[in-house]
C-alpha atoms as a PDB file:
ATOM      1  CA  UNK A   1     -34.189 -50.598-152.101  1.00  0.00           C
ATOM      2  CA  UNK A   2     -36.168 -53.595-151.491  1.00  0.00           C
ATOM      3  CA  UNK A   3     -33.834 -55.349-149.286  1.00  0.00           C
ATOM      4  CA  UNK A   4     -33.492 -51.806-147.394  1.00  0.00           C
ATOM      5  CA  UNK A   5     -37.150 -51.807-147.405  1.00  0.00           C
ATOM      6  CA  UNK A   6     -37.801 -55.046-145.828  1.00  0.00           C
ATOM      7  CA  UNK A   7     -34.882 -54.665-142.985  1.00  0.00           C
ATOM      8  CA  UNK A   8     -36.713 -51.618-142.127  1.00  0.00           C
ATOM      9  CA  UNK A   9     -40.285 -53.059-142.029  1.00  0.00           C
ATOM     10  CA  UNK A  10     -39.352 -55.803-140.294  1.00  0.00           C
ATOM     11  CA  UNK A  11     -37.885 -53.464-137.724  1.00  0.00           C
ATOM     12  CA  UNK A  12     -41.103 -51.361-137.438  1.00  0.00           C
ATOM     13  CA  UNK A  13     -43.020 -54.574-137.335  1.00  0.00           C
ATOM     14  CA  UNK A  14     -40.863 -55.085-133.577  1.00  0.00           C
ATOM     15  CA  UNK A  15     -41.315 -52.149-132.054  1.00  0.00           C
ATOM     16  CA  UNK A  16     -45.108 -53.162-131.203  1.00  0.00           C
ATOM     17  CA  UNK A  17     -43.379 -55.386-128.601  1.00  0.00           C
ATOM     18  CA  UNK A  18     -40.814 -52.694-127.944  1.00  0.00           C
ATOM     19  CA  UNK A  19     -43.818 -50.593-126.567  1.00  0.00           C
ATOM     20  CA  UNK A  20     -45.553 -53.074-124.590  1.00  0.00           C
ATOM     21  CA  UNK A  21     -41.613 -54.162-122.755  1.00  0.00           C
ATOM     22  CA  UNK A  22     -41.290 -50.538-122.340  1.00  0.00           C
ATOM     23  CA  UNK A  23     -44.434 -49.776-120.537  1.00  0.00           C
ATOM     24  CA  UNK A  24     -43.691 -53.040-118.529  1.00  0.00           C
ATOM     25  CA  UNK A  25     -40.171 -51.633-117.874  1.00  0.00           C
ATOM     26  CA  UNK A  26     -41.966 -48.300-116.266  1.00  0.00           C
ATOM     27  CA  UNK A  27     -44.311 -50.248-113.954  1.00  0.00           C
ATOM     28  CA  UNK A  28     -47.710 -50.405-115.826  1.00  0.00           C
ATOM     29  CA  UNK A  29     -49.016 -53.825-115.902  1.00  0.00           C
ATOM     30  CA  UNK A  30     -50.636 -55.414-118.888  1.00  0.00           C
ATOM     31  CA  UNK A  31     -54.211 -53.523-117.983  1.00  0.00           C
ATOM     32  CA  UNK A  32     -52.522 -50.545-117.628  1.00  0.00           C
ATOM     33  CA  UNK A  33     -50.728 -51.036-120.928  1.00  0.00           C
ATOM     34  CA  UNK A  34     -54.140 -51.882-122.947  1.00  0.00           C
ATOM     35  CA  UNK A  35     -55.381 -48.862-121.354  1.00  0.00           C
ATOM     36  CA  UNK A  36     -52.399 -46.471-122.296  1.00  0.00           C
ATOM     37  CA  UNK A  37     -53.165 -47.338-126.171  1.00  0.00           C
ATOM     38  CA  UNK A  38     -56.533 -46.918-125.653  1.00  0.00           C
ATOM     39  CA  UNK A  39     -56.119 -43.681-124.141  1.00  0.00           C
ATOM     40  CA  UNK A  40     -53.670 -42.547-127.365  1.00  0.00           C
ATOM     41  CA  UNK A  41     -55.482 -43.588-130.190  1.00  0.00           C
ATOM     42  CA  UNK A  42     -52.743 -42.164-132.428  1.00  0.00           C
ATOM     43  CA  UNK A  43     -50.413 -45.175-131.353  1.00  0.00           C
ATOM     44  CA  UNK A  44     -53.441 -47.535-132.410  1.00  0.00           C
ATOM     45  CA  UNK A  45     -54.306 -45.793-135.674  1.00  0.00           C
ATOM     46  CA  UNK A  46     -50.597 -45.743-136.693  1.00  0.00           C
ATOM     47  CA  UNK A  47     -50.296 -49.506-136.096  1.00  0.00           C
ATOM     48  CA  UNK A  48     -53.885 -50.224-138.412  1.00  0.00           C
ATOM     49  CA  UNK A  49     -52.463 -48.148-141.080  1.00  0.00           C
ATOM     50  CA  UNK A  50     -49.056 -49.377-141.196  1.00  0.00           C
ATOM     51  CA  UNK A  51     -51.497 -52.742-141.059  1.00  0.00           C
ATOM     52  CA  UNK A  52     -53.007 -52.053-144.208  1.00  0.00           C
ATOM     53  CA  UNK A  53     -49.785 -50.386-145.822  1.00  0.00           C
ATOM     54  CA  UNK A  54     -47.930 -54.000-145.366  1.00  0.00           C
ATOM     55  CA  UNK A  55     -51.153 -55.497-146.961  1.00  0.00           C
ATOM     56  CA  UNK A  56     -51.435 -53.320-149.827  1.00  0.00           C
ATOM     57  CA  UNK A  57     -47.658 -53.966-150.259  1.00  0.00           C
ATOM     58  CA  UNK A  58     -47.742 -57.953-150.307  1.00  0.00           C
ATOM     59  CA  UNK A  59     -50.789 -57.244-153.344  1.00  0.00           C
ATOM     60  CA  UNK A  60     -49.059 -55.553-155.372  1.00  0.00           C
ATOM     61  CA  UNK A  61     -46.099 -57.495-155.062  1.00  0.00           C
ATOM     62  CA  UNK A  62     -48.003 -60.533-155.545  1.00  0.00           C
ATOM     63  CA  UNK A  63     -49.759 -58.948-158.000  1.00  0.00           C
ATOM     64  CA  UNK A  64     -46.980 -57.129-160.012  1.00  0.00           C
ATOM     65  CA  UNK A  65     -43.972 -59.633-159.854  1.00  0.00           C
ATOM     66  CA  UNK A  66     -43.698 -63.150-160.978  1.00  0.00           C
ATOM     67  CA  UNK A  67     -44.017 -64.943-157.691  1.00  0.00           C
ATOM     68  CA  UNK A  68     -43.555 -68.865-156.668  1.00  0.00           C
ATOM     69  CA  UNK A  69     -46.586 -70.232-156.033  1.00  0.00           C
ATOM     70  CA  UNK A  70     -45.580 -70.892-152.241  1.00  0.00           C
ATOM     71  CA  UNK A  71     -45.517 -67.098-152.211  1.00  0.00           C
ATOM     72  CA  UNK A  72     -48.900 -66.651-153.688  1.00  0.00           C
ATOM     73  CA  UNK A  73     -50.002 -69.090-151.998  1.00  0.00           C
ATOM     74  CA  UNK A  74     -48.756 -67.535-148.324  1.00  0.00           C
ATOM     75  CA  UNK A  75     -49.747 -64.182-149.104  1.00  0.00           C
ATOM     76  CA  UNK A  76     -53.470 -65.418-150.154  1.00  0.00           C
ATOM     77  CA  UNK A  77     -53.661 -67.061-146.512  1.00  0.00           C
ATOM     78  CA  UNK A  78     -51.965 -63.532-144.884  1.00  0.00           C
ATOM     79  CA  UNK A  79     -54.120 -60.838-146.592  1.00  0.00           C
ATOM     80  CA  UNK A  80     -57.603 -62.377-145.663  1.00  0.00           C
ATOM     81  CA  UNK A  81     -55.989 -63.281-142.319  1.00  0.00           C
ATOM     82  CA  UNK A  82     -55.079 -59.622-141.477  1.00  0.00           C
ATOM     83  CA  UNK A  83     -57.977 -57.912-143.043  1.00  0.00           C
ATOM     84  CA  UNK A  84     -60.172 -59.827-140.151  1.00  0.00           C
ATOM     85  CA  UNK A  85     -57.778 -59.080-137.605  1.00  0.00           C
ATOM     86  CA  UNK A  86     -57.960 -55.251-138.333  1.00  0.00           C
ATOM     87  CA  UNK A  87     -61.769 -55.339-138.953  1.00  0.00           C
ATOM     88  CA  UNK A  88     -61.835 -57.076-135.820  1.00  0.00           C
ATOM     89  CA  UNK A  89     -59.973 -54.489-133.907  1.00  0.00           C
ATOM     90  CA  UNK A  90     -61.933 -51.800-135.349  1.00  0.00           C
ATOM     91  CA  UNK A  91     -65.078 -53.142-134.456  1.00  0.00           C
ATOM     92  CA  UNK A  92     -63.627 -53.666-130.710  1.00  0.00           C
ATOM     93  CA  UNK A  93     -61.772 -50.370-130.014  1.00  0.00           C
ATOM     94  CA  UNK A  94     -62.471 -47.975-132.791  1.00  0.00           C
ATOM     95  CA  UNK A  95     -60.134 -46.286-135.304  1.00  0.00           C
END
């Protein structure tokens, strides 16, 4: 399950690209792009919550399992890292 799991998550974790080549691919320029997710909000709010799935995730793992200490180590770095980032783009655009 967790090998399943990450294949899958790191497949979700793409598709943020995906979107932004796709809108490109139909003719909206970066601007236009920005303003097509902030125009759906439900695109935006699915990306913060998957967000802070994927952090609550790498806690508990961290937390839970007996990790290396690179691992700890990486993940103390990451979770800080994309708490800011999401408070960040809260502040700026809203949930």
């Amino acid at each position: 399950m967790t090998s399943a799991g990450s294949v899958v998550l790191a497949f979700l974790a793409s598709q943020h690209h995906n979107l932004h080549m796709l809108l490109f691919m139909l003719g909206l320029s970066s601007a236009a792009s920005m303003s097509f997710l902030n125009d759906s909000p439900i695109i935006r709010r699915g990306m913060l919550l998957m967000s802070i799935l994927m952090i609550g995730l790498t806690f508990y793992n961290v937390m839970r399992h007996k990790q290396t200490e690179i691992i700890r180590t990486m993940s103390a770095v990451s979770i800080p890292i994309s708490l800011a980032i999401i408070a960040w783009t809260v502040y700026q655009f809203g949930f």
